[in-house]
PDB file of N, CA and C in Angstrom:
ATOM      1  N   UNK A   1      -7.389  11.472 -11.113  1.00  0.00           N
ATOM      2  CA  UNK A   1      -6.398  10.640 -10.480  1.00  0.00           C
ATOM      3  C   UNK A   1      -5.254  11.483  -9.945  1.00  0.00           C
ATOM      4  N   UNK A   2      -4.975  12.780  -9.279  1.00  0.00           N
ATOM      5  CA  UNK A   2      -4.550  13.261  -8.625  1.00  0.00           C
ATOM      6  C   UNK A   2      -3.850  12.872  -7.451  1.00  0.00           C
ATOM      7  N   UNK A   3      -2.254  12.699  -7.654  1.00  0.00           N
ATOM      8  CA  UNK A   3      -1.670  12.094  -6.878  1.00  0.00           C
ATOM      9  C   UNK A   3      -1.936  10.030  -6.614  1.00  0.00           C
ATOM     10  N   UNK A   4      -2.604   9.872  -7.691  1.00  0.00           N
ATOM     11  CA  UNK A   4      -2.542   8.709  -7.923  1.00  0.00           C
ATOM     12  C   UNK A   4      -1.979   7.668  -8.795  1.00  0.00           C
ATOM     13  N   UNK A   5      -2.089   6.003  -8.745  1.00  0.00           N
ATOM     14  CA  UNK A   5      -1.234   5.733  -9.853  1.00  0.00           C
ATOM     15  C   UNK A   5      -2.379   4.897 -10.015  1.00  0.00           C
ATOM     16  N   UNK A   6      -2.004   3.575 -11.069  1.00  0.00           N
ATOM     17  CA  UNK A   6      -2.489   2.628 -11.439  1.00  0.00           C
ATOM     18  C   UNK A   6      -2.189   1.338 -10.230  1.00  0.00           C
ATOM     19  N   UNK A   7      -3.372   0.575  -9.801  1.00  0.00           N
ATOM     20  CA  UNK A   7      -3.306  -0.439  -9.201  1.00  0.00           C
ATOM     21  C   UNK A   7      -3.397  -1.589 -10.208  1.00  0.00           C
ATOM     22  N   UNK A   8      -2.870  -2.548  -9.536  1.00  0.00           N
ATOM     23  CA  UNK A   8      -3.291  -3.977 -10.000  1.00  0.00           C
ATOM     24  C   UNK A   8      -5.143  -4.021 -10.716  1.00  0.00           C
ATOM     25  N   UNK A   9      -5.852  -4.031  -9.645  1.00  0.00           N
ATOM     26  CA  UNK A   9      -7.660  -4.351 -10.147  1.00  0.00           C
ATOM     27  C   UNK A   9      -8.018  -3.527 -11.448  1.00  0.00           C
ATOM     28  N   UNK A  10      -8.696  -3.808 -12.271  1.00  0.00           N
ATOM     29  CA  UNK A  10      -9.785  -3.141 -13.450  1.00  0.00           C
ATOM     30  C   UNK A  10     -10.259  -1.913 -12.051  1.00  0.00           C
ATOM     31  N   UNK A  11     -10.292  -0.789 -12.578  1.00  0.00           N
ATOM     32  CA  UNK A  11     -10.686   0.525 -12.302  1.00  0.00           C
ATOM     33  C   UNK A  11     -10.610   1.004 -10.835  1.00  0.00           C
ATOM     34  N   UNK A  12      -8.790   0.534 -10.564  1.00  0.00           N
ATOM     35  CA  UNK A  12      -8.852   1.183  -9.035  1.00  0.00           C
ATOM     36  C   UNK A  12      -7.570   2.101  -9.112  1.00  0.00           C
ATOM     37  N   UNK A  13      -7.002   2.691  -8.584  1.00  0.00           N
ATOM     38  CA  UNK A  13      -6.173   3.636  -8.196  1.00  0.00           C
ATOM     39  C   UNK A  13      -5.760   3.284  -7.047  1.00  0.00           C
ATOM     40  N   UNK A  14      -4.161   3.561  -6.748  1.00  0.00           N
ATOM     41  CA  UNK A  14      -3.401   3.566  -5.715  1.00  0.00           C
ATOM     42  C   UNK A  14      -2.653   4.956  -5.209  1.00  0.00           C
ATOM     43  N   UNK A  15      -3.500   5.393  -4.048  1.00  0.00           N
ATOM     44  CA  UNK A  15      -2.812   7.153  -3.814  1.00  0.00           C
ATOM     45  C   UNK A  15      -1.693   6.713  -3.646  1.00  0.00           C
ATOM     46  N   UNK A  16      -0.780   7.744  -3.604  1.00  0.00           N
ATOM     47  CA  UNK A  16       0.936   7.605  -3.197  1.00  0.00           C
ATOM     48  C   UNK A  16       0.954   8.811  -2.198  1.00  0.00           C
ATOM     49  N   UNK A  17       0.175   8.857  -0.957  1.00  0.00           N
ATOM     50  CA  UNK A  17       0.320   9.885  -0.385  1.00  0.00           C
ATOM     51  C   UNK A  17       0.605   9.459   0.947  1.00  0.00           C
ATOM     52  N   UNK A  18       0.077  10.207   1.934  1.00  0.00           N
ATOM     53  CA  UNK A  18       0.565  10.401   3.533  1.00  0.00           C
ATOM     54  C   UNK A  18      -1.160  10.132   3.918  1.00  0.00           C
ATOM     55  N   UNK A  19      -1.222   9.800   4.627  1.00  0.00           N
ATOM     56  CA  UNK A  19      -2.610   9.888   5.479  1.00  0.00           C
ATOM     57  C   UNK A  19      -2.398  10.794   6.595  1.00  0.00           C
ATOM     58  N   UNK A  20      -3.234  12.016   6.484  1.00  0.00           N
ATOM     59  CA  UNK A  20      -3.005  13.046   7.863  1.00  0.00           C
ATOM     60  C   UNK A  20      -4.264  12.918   8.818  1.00  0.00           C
ATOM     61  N   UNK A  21      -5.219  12.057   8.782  1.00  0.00           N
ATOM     62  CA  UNK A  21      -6.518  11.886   8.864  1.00  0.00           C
ATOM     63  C   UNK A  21      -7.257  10.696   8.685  1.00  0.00           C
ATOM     64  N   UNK A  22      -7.833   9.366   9.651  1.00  0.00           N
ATOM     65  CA  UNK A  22      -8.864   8.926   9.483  1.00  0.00           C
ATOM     66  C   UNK A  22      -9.887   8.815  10.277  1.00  0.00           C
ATOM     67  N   UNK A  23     -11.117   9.030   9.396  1.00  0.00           N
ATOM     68  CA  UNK A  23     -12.421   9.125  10.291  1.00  0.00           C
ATOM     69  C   UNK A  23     -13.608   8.292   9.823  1.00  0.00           C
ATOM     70  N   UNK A  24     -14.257   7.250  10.841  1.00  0.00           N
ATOM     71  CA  UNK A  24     -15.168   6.870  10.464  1.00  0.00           C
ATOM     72  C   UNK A  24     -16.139   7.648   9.922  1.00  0.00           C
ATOM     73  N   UNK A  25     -16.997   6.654   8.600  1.00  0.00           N
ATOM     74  CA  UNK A  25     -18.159   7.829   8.558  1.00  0.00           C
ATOM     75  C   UNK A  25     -19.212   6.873   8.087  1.00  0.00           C
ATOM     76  N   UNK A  26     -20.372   6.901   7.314  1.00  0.00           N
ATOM     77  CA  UNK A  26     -21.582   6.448   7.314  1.00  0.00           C
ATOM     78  C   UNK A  26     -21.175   5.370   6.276  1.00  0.00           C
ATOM     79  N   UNK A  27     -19.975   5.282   5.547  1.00  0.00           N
ATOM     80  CA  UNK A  27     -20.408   4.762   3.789  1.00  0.00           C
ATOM     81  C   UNK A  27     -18.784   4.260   3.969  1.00  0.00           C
ATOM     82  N   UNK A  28     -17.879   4.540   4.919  1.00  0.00           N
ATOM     83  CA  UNK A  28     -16.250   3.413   4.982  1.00  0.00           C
ATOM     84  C   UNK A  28     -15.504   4.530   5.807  1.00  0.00           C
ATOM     85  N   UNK A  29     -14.453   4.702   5.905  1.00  0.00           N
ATOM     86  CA  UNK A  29     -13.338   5.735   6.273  1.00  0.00           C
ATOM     87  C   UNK A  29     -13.047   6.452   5.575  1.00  0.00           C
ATOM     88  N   UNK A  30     -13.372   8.005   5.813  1.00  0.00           N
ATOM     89  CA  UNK A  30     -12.620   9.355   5.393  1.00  0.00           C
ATOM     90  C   UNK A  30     -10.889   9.269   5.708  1.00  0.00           C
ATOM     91  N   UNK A  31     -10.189   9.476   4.470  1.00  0.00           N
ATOM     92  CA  UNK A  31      -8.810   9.562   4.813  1.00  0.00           C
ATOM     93  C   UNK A  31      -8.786  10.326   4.038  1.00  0.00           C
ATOM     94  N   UNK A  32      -7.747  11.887   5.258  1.00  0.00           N
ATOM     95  CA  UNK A  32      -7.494  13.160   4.725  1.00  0.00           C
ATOM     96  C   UNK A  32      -6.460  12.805   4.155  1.00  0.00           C
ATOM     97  N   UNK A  33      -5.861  13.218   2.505  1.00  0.00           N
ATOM     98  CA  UNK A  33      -4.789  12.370   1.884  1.00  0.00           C
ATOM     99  C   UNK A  33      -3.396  13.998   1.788  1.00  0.00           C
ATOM    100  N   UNK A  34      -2.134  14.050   2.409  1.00  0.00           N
ATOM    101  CA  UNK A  34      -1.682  14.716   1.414  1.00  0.00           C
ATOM    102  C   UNK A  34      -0.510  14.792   0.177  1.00  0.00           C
ATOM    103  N   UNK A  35      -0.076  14.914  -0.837  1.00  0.00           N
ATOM    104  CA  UNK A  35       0.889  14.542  -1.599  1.00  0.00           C
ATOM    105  C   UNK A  35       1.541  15.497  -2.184  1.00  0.00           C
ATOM    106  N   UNK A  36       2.410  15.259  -2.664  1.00  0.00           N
ATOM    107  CA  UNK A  36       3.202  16.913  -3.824  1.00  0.00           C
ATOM    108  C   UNK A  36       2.317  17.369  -4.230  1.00  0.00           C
ATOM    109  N   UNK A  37       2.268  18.846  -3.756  1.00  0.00           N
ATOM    110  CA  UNK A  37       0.894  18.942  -4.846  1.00  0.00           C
ATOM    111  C   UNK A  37      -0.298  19.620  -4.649  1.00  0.00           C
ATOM    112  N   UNK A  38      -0.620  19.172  -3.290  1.00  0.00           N
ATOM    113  CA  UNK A  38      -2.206  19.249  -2.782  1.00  0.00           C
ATOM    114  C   UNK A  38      -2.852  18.238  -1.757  1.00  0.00           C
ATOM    115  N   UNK A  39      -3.886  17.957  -1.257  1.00  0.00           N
ATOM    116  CA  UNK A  39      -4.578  17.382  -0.764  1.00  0.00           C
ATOM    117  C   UNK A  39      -5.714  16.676  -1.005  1.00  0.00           C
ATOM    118  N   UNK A  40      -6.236  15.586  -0.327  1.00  0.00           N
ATOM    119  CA  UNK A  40      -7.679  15.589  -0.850  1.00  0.00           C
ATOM    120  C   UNK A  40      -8.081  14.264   0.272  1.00  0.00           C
ATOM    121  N   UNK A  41      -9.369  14.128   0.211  1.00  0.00           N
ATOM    122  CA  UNK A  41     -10.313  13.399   1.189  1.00  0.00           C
ATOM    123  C   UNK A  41     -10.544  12.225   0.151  1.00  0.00           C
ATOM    124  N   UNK A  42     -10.714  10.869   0.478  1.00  0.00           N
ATOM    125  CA  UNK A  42     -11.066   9.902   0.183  1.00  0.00           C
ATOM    126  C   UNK A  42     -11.955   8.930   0.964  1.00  0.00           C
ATOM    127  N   UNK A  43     -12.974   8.673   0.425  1.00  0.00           N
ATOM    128  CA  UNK A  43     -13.765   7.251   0.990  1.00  0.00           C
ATOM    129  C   UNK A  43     -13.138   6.241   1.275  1.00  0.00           C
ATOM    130  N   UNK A  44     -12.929   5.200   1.740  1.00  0.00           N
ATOM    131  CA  UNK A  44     -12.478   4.027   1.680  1.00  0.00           C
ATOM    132  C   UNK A  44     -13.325   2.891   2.308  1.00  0.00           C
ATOM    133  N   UNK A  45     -13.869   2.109   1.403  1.00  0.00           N
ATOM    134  CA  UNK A  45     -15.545   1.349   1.704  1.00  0.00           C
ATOM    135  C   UNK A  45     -14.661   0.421   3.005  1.00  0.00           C
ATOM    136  N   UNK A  46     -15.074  -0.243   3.992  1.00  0.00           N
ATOM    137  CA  UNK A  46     -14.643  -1.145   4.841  1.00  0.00           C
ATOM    138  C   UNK A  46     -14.745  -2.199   4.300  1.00  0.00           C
ATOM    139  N   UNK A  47     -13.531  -2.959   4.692  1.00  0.00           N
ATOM    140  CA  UNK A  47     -13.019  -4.383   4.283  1.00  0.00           C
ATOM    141  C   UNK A  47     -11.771  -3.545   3.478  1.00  0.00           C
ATOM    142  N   UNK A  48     -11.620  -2.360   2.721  1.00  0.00           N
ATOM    143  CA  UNK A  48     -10.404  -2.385   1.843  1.00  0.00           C
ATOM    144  C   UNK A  48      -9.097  -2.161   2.097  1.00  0.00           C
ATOM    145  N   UNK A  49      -8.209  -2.971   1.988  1.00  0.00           N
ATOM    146  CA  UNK A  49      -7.208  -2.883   2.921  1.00  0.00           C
ATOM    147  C   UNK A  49      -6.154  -1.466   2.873  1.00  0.00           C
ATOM    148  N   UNK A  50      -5.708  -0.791   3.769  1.00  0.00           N
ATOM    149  CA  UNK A  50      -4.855   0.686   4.092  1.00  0.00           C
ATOM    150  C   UNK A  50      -4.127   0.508   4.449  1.00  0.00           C
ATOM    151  N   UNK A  51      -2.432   0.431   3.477  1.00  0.00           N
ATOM    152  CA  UNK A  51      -1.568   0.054   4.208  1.00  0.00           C
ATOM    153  C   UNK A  51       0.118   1.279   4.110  1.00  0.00           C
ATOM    154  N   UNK A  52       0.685   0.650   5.587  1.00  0.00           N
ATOM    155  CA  UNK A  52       1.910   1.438   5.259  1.00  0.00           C
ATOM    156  C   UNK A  52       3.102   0.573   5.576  1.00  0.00           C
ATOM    157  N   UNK A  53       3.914   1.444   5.206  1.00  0.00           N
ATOM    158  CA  UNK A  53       5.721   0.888   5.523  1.00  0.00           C
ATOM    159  C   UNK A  53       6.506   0.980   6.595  1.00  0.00           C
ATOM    160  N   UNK A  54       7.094   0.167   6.985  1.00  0.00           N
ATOM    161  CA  UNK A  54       7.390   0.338   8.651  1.00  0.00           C
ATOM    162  C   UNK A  54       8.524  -0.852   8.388  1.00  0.00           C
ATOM    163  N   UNK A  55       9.516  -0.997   9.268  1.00  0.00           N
ATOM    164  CA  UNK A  55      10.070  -2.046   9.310  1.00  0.00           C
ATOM    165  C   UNK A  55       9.582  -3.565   9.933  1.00  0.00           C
ATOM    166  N   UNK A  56      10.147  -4.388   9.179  1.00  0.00           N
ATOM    167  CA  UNK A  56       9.484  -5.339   9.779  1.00  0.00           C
ATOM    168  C   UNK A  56      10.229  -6.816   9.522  1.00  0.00           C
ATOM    169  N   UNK A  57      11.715  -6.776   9.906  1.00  0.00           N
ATOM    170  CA  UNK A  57      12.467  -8.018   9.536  1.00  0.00           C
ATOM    171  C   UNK A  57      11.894  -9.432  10.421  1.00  0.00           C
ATOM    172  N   UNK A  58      11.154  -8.787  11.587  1.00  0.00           N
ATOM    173  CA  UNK A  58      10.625  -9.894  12.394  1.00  0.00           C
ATOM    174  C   UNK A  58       9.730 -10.814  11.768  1.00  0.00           C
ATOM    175  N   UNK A  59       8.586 -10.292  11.271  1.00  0.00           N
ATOM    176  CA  UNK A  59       7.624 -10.650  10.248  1.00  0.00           C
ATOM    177  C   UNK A  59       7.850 -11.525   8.994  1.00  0.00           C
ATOM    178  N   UNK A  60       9.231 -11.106   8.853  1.00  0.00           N
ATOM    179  CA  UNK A  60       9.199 -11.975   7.531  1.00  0.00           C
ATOM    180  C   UNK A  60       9.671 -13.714   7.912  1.00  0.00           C
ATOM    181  N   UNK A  61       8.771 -14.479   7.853  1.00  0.00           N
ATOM    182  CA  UNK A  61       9.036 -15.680   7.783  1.00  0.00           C
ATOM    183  C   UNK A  61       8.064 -16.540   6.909  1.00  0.00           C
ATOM    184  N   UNK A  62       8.704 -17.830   7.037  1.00  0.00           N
ATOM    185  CA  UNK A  62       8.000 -18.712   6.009  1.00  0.00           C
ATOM    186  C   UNK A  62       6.916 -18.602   5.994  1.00  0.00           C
ATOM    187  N   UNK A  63       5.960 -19.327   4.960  1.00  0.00           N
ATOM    188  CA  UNK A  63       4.563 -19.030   4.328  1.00  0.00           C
ATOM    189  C   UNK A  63       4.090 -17.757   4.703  1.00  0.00           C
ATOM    190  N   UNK A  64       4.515 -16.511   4.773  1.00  0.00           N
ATOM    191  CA  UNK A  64       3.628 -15.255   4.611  1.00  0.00           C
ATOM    192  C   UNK A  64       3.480 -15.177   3.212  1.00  0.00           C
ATOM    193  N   UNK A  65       2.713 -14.028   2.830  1.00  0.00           N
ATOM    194  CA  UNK A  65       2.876 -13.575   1.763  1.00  0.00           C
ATOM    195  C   UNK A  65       3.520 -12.191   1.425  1.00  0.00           C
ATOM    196  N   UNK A  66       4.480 -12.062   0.475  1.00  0.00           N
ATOM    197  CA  UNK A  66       5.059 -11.018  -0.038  1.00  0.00           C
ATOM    198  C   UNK A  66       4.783 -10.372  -1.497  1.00  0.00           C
ATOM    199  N   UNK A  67       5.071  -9.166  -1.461  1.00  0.00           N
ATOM    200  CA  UNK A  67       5.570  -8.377  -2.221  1.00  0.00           C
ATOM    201  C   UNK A  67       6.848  -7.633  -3.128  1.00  0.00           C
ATOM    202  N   UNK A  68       7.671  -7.760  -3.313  1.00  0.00           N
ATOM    203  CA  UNK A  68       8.585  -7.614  -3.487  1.00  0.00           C
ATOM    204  C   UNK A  68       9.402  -6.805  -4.990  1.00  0.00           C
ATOM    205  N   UNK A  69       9.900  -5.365  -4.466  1.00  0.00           N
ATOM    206  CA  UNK A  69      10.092  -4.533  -5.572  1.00  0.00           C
ATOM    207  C   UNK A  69      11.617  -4.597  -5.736  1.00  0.00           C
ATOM    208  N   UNK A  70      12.389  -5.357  -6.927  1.00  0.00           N
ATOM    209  CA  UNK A  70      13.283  -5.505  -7.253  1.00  0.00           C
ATOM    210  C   UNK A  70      13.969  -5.388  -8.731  1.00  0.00           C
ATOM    211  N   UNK A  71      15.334  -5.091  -8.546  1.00  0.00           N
ATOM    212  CA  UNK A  71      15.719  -4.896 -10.200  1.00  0.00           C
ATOM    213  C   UNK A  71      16.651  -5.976 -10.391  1.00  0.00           C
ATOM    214  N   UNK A  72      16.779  -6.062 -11.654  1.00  0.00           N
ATOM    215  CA  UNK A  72      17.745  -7.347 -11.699  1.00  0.00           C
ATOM    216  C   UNK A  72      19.543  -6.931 -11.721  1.00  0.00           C
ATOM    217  N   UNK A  73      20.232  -7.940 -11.352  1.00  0.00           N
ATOM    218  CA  UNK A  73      21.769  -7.552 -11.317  1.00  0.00           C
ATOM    219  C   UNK A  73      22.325  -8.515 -12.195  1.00  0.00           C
ATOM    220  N   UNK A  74      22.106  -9.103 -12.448  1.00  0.00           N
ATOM    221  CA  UNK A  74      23.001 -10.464 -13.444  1.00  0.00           C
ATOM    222  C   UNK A  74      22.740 -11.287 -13.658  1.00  0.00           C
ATOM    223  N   UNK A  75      22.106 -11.919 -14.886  1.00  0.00           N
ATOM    224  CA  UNK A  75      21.313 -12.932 -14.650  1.00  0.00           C
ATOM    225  C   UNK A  75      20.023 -13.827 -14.640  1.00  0.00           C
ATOM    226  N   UNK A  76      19.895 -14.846 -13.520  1.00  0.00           N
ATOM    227  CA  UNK A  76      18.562 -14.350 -12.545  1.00  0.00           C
ATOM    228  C   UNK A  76      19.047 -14.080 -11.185  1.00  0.00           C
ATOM    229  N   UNK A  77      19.592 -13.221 -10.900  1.00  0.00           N
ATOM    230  CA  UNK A  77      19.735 -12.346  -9.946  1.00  0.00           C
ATOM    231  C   UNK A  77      19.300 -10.885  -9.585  1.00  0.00           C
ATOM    232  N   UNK A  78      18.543 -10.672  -8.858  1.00  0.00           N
ATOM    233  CA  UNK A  78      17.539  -9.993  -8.105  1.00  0.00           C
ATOM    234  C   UNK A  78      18.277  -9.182  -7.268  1.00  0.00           C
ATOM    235  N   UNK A  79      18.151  -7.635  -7.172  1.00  0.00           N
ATOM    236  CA  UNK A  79      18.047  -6.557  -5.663  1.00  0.00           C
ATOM    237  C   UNK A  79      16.742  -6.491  -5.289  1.00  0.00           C
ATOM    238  N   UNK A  80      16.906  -6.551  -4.233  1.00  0.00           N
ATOM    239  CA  UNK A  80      15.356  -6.000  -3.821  1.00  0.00           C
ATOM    240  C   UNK A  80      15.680  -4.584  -3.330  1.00  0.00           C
ATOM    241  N   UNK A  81      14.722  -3.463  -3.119  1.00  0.00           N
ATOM    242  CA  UNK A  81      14.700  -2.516  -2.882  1.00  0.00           C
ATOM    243  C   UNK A  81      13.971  -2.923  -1.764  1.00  0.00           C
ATOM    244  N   UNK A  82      12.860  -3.409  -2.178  1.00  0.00           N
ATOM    245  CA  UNK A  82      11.869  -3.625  -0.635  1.00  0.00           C
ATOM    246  C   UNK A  82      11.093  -4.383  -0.813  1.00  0.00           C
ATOM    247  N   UNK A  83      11.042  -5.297   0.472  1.00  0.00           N
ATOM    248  CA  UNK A  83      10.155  -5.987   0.910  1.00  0.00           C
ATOM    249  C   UNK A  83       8.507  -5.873   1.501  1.00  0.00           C
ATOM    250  N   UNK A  84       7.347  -6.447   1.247  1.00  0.00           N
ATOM    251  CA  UNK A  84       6.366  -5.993   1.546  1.00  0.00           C
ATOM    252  C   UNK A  84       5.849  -7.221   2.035  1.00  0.00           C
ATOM    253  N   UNK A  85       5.485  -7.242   3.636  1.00  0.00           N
ATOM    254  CA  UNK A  85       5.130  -8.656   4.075  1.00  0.00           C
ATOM    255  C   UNK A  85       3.710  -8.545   4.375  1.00  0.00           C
ATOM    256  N   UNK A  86       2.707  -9.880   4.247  1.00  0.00           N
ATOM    257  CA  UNK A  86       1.880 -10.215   4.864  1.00  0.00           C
ATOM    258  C   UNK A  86       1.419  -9.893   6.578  1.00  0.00           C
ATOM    259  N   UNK A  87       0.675  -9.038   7.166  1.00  0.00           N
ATOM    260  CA  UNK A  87       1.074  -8.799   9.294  1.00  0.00           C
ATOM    261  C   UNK A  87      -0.562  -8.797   9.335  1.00  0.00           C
ATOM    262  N   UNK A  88      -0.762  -9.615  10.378  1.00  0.00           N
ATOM    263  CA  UNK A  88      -2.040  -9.628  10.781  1.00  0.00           C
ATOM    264  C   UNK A  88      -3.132 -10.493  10.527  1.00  0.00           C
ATOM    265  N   UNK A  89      -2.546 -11.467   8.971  1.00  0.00           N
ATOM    266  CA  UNK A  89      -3.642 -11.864   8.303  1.00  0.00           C
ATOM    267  C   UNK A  89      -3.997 -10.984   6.647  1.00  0.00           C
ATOM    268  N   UNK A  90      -3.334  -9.529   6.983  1.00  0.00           N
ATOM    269  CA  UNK A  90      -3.776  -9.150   5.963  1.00  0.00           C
ATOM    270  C   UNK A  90      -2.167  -9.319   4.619  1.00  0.00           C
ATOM    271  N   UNK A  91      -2.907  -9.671   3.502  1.00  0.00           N
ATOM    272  CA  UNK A  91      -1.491  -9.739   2.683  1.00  0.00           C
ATOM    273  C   UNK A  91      -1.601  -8.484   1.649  1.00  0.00           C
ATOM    274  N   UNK A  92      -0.027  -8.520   1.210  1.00  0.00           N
ATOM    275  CA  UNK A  92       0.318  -6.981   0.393  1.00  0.00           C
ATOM    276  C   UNK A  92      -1.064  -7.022  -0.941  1.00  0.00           C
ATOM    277  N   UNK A  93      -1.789  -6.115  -0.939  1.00  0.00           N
ATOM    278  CA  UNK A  93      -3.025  -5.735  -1.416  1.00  0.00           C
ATOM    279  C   UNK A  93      -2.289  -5.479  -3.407  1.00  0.00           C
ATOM    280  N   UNK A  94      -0.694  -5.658  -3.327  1.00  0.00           N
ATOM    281  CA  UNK A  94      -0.400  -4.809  -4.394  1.00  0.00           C
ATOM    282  C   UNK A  94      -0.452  -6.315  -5.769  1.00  0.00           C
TER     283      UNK A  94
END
């Protein structure tokens, strides 16, 4: 698990890296990965969703689905650090 963490699912991993690289190939997408550290190549079967961070205040509206990484301030009162919206159809995988 090199440069990886724990995902949500029973026995998956979430890289925390950069994608410098994707290439179709016979068996899903090759993504050249790199992180503190080192590098490395990953499969990624098709259908699994690959996502990144970008701004996106436009996006956020009613019924999407979110994500949302926050600490508490007082209360039940919430910071968010960041928002993670639903774009495309596809929703935050996290």
């Amino acid at each position: 698990m090199i440069g990886t963490m724990r995902d949500l699912s029973p026995n998956s991993t979430m890289p925390n890296a950069n994608v410098d690289q994707a290439v179709t190939g016979t068996s899903g997408r090759d993504l050249k990965l790199s992180y503190k550290g080192g590098s490395n190549t990953v499969t990624v079967r098709d259908g699994v969703p690959v996502v990144t961070f970008a701004p996106a205040r436009t996006d956020l509206v009613a019924g999407k689905k979110v994500f949302i990484v926050a600490t508490p301030v007082s209360g039940t009162q919430f910071a968010a650090s960041r928002v993670v919206v639903e774009k495309d159809g596809v929703a935050p995988p996290m």
